[in-house]
PDB file of N, CA and C in Angstrom:
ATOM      1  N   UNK A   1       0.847  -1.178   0.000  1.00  0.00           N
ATOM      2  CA  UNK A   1       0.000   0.000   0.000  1.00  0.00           C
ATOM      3  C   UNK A   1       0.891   1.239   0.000  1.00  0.00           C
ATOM      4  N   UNK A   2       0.522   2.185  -0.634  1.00  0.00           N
ATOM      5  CA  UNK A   2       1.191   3.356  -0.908  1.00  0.00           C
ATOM      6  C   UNK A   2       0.834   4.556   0.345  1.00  0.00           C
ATOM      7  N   UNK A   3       1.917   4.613   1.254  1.00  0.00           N
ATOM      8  CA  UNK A   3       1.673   5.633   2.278  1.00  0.00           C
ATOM      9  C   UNK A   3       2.216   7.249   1.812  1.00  0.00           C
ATOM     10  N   UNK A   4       1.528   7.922   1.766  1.00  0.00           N
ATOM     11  CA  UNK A   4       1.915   9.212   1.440  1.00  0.00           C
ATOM     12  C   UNK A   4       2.329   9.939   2.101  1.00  0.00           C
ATOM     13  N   UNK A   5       3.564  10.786   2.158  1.00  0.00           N
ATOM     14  CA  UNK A   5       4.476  11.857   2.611  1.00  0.00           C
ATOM     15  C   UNK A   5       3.462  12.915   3.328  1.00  0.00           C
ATOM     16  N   UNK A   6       3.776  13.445   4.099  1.00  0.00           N
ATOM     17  CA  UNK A   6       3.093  14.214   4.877  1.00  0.00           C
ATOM     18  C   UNK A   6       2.951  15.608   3.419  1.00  0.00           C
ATOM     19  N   UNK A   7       3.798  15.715   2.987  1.00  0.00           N
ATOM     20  CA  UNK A   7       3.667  17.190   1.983  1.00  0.00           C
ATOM     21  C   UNK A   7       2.500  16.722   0.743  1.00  0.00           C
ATOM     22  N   UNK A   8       2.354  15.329   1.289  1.00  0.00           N
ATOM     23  CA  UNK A   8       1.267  15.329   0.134  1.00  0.00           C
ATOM     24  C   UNK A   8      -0.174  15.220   0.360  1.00  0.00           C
ATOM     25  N   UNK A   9      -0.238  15.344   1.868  1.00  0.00           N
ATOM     26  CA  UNK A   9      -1.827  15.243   2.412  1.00  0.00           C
ATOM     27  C   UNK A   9      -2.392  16.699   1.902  1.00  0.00           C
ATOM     28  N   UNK A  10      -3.537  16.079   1.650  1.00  0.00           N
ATOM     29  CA  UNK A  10      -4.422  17.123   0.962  1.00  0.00           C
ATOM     30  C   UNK A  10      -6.360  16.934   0.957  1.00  0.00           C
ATOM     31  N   UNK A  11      -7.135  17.355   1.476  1.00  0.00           N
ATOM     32  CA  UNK A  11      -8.482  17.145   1.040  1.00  0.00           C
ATOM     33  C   UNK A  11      -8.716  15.740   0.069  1.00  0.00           C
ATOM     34  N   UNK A  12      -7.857  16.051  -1.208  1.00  0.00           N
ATOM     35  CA  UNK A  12      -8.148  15.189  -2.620  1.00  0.00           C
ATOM     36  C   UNK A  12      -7.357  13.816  -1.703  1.00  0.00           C
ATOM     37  N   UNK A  13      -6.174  13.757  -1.203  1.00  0.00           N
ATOM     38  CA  UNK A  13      -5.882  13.114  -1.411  1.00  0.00           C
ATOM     39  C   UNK A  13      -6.246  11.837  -0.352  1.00  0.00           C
ATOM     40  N   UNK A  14      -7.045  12.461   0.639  1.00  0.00           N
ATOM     41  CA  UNK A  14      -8.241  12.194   1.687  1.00  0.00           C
ATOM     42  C   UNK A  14      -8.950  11.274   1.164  1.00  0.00           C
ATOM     43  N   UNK A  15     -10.203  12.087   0.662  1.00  0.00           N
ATOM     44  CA  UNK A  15     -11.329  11.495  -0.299  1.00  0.00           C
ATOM     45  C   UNK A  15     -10.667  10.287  -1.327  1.00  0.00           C
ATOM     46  N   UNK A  16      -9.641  10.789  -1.747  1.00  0.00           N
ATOM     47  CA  UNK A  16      -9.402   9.255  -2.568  1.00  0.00           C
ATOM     48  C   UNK A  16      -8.690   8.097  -1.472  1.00  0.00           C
ATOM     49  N   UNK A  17      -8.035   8.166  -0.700  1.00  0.00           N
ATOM     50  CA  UNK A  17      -7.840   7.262  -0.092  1.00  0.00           C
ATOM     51  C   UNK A  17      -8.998   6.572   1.104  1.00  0.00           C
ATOM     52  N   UNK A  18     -10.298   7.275   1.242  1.00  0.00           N
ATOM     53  CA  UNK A  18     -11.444   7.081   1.627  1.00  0.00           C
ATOM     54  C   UNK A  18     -11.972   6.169   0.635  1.00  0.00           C
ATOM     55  N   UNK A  19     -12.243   6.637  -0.643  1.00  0.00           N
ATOM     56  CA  UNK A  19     -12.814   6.098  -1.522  1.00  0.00           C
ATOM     57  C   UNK A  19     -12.158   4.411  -1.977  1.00  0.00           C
ATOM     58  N   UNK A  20     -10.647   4.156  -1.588  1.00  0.00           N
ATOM     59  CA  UNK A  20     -10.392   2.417  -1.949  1.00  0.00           C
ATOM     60  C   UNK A  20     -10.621   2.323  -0.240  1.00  0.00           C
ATOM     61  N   UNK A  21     -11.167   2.794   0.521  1.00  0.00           N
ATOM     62  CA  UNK A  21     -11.322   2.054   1.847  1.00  0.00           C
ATOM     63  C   UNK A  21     -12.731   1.411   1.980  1.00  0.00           C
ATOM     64  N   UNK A  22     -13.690   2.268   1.163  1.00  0.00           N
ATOM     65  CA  UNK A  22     -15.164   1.729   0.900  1.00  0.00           C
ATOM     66  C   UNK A  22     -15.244   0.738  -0.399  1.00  0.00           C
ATOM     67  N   UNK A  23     -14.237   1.088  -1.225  1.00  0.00           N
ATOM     68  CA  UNK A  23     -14.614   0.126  -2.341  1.00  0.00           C
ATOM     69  C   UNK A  23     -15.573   0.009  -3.067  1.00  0.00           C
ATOM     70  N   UNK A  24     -15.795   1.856  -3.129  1.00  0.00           N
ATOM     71  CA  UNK A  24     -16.882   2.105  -4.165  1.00  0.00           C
ATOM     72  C   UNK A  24     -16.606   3.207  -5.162  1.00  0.00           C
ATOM     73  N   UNK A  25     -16.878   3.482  -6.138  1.00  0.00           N
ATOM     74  CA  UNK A  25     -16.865   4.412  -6.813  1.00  0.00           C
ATOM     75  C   UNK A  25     -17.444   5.982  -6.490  1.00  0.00           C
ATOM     76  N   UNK A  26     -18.587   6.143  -6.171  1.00  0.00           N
ATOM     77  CA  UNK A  26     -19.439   6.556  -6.009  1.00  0.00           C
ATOM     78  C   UNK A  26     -19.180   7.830  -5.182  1.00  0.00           C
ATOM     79  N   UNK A  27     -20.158   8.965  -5.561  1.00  0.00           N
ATOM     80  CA  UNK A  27     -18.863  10.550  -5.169  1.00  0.00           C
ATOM     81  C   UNK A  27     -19.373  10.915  -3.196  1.00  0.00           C
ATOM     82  N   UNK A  28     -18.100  10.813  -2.985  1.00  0.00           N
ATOM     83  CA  UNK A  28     -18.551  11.208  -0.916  1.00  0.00           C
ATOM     84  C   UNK A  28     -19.030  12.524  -0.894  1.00  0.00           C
ATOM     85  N   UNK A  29     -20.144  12.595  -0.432  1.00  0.00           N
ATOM     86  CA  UNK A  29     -20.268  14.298   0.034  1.00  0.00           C
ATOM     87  C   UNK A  29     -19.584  14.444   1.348  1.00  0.00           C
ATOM     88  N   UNK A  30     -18.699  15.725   1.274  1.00  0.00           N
ATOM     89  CA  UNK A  30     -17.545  15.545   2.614  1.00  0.00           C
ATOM     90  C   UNK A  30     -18.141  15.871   4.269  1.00  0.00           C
ATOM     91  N   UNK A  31     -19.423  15.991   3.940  1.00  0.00           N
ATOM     92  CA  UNK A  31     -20.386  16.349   5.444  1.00  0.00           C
ATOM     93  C   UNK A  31     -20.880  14.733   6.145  1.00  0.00           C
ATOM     94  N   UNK A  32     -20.954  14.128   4.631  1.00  0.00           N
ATOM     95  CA  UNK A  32     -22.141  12.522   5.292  1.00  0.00           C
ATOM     96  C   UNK A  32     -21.000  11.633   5.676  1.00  0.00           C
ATOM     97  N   UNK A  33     -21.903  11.082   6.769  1.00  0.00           N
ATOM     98  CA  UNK A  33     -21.383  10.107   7.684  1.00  0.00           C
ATOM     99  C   UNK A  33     -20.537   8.559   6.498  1.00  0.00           C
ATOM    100  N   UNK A  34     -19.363   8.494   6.775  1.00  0.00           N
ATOM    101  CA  UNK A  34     -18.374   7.715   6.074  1.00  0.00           C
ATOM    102  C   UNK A  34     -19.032   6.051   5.936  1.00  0.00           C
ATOM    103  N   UNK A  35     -19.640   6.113   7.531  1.00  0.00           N
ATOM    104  CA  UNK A  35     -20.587   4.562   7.442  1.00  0.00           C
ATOM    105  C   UNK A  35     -21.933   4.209   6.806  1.00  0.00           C
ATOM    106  N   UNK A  36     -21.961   5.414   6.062  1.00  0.00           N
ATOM    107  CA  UNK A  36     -23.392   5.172   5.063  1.00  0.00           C
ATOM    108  C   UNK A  36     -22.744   4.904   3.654  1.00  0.00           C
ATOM    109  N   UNK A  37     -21.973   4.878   3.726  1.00  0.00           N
ATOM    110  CA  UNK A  37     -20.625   4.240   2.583  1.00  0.00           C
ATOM    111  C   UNK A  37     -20.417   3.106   2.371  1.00  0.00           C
ATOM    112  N   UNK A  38     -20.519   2.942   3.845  1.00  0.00           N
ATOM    113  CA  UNK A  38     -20.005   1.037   3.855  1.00  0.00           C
ATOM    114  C   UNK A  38     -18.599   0.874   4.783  1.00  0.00           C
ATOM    115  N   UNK A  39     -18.099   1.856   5.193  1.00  0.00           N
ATOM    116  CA  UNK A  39     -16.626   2.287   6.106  1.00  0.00           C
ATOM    117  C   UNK A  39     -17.185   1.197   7.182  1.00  0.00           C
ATOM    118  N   UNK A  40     -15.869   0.232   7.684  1.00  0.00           N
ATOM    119  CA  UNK A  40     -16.209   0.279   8.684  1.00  0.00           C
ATOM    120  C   UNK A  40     -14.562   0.235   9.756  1.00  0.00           C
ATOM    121  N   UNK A  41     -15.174  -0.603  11.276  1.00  0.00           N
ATOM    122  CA  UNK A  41     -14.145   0.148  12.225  1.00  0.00           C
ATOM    123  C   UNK A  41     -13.097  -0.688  11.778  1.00  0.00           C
ATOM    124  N   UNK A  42     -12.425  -1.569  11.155  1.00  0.00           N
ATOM    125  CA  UNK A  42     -11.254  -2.224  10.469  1.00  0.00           C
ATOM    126  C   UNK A  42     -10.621  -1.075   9.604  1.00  0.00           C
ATOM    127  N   UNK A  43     -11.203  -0.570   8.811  1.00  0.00           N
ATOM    128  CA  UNK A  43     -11.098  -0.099   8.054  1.00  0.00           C
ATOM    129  C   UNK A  43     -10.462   1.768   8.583  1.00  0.00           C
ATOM    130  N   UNK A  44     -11.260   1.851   9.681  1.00  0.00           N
ATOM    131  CA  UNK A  44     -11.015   3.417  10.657  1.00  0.00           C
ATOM    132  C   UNK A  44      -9.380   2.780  11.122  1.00  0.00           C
ATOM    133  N   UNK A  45      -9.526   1.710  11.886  1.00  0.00           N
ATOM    134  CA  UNK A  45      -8.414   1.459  12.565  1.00  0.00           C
ATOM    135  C   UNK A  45      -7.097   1.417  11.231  1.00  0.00           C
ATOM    136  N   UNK A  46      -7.418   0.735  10.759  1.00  0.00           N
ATOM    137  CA  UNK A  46      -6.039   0.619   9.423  1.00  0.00           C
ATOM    138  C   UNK A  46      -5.424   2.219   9.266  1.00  0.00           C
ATOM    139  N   UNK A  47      -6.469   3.002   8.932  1.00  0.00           N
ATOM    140  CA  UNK A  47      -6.170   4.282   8.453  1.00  0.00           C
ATOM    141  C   UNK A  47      -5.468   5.292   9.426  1.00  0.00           C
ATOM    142  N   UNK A  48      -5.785   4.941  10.688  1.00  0.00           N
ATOM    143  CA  UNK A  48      -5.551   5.725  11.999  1.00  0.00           C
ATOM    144  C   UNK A  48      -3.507   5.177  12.218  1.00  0.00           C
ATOM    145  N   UNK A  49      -3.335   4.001  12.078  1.00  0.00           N
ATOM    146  CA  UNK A  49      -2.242   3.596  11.974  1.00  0.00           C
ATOM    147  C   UNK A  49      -1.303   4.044  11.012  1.00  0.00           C
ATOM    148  N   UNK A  50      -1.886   4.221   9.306  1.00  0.00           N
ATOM    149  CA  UNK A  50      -1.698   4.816   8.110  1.00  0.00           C
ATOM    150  C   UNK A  50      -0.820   6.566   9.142  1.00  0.00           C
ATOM    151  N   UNK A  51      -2.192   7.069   9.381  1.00  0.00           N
ATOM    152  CA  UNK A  51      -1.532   8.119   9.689  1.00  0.00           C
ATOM    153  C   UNK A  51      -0.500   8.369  10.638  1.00  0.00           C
ATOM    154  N   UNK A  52      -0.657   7.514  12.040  1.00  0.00           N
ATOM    155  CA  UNK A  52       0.240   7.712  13.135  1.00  0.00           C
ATOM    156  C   UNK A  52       2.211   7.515  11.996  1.00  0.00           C
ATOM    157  N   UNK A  53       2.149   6.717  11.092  1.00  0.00           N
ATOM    158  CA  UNK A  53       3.455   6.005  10.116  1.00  0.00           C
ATOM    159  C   UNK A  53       3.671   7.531   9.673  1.00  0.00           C
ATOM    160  N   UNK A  54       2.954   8.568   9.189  1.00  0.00           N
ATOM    161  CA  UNK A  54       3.207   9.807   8.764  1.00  0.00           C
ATOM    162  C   UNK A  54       3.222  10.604   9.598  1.00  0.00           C
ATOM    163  N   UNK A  55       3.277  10.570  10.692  1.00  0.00           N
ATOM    164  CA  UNK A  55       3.723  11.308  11.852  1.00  0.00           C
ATOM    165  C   UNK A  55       2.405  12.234  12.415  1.00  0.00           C
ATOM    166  N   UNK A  56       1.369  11.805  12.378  1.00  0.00           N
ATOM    167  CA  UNK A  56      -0.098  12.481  11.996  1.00  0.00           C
ATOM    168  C   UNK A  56      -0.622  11.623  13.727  1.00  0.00           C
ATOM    169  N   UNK A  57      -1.105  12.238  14.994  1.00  0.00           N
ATOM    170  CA  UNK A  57      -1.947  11.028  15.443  1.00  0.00           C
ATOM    171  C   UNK A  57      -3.120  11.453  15.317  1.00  0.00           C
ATOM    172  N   UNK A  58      -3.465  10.691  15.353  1.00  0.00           N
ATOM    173  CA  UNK A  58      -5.072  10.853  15.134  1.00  0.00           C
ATOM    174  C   UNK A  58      -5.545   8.888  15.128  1.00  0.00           C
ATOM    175  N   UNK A  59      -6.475   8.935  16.958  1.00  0.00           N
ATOM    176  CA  UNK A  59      -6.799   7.597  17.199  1.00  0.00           C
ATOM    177  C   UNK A  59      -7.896   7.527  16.329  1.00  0.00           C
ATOM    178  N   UNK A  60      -8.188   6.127  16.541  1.00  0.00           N
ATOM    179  CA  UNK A  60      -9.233   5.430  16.458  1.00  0.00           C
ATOM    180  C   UNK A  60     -10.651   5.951  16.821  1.00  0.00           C
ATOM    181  N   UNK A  61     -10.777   6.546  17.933  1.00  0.00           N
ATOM    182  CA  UNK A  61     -11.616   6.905  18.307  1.00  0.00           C
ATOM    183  C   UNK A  61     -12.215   8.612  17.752  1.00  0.00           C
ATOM    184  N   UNK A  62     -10.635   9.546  17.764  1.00  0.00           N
ATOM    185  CA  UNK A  62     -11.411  10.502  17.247  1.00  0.00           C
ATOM    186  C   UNK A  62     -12.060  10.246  15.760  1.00  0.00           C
ATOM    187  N   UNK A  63     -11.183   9.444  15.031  1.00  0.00           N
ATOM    188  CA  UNK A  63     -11.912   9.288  13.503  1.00  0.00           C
ATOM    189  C   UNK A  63     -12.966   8.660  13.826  1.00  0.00           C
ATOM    190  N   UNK A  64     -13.138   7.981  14.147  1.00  0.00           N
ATOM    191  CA  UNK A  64     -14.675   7.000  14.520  1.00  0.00           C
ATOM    192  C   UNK A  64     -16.259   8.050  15.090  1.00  0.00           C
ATOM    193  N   UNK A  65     -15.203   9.073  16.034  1.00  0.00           N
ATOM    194  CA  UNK A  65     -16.354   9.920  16.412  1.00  0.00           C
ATOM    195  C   UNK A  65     -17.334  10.905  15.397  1.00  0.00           C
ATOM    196  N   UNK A  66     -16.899  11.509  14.583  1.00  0.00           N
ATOM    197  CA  UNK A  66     -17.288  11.727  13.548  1.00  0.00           C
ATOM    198  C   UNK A  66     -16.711  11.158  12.158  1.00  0.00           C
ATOM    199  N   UNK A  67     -17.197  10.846  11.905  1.00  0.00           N
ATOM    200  CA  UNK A  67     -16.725   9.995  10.390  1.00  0.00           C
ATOM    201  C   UNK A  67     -17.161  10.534   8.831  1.00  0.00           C
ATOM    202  N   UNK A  68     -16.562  11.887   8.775  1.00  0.00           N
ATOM    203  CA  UNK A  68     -16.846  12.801   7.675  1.00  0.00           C
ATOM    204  C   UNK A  68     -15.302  13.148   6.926  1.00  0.00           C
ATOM    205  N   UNK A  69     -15.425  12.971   5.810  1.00  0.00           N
ATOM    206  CA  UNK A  69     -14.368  14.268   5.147  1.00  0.00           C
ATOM    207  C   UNK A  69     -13.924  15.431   5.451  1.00  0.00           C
ATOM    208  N   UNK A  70     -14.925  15.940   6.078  1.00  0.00           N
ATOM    209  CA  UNK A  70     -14.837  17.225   6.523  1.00  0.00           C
ATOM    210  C   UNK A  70     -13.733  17.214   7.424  1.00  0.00           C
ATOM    211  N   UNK A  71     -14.761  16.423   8.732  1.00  0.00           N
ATOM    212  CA  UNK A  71     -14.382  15.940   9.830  1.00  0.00           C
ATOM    213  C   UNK A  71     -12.764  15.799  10.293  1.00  0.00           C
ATOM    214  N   UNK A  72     -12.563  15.073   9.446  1.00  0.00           N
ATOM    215  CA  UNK A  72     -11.595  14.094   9.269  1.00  0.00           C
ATOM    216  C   UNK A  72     -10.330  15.036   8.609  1.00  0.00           C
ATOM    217  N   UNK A  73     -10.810  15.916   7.789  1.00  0.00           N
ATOM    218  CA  UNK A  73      -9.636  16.893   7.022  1.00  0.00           C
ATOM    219  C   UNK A  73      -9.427  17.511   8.508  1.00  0.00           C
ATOM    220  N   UNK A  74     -10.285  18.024   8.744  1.00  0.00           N
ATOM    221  CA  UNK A  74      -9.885  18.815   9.692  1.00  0.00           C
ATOM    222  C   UNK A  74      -9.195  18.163  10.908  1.00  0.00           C
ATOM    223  N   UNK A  75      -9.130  17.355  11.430  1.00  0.00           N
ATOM    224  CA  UNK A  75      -8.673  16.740  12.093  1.00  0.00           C
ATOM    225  C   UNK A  75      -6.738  16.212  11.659  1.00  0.00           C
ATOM    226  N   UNK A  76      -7.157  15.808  10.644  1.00  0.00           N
ATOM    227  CA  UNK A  76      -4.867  15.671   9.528  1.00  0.00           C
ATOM    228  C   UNK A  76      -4.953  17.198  10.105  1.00  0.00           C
ATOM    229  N   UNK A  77      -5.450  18.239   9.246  1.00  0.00           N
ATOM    230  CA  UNK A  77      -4.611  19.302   9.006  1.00  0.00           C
ATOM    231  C   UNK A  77      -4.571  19.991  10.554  1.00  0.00           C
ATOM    232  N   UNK A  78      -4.997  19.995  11.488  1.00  0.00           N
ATOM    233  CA  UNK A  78      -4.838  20.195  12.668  1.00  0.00           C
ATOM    234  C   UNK A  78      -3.540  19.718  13.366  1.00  0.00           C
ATOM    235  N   UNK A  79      -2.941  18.603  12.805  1.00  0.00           N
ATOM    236  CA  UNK A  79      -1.820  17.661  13.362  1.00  0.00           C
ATOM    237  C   UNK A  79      -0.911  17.847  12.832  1.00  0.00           C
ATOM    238  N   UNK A  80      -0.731  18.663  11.117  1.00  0.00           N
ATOM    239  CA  UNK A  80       0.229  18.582  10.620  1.00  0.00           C
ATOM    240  C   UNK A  80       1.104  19.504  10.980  1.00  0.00           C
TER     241      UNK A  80
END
């Protein structure tokens, strides 16, 4: 799996790595809940690890607590 450099986190590059975690095509609106997607907590946890490897923390739990794009951007770019 391809872990990305901290200079390359970005919104886009969010949503697309959201998008092979659901394994759908289909376009995220960055407000709706990630588990009406099909996300689930395997899938939170993998990513939460993803980030801690890029020097990013961000648990399990805060991604889990809200589970948005939005959410969730805001939460990387807060850490970076």
């Amino acid at each position: 799996m391809d872990i990305a450099e901290k200079t390359d986190l970005s919104p886009e590059w969010l949503a697309a790595r959201v998008q092979k975690m659901i394994e759908d095509e289909c376009e995220i609106e960055p407000g709706e809940n990630l588990v009406l997607y099909g996300l689930d907590s395997i899938a939170v946890m993998t990513f939460s690890s993803e980030l801690k490897q890029m020097g990013i923390e961000a648990s399990f739990e805060e991604l889990a607590r809200e589970p948005t794009l939005d959410n969730w951007w805001a939460l990387i770019a807060s850490r970076m």
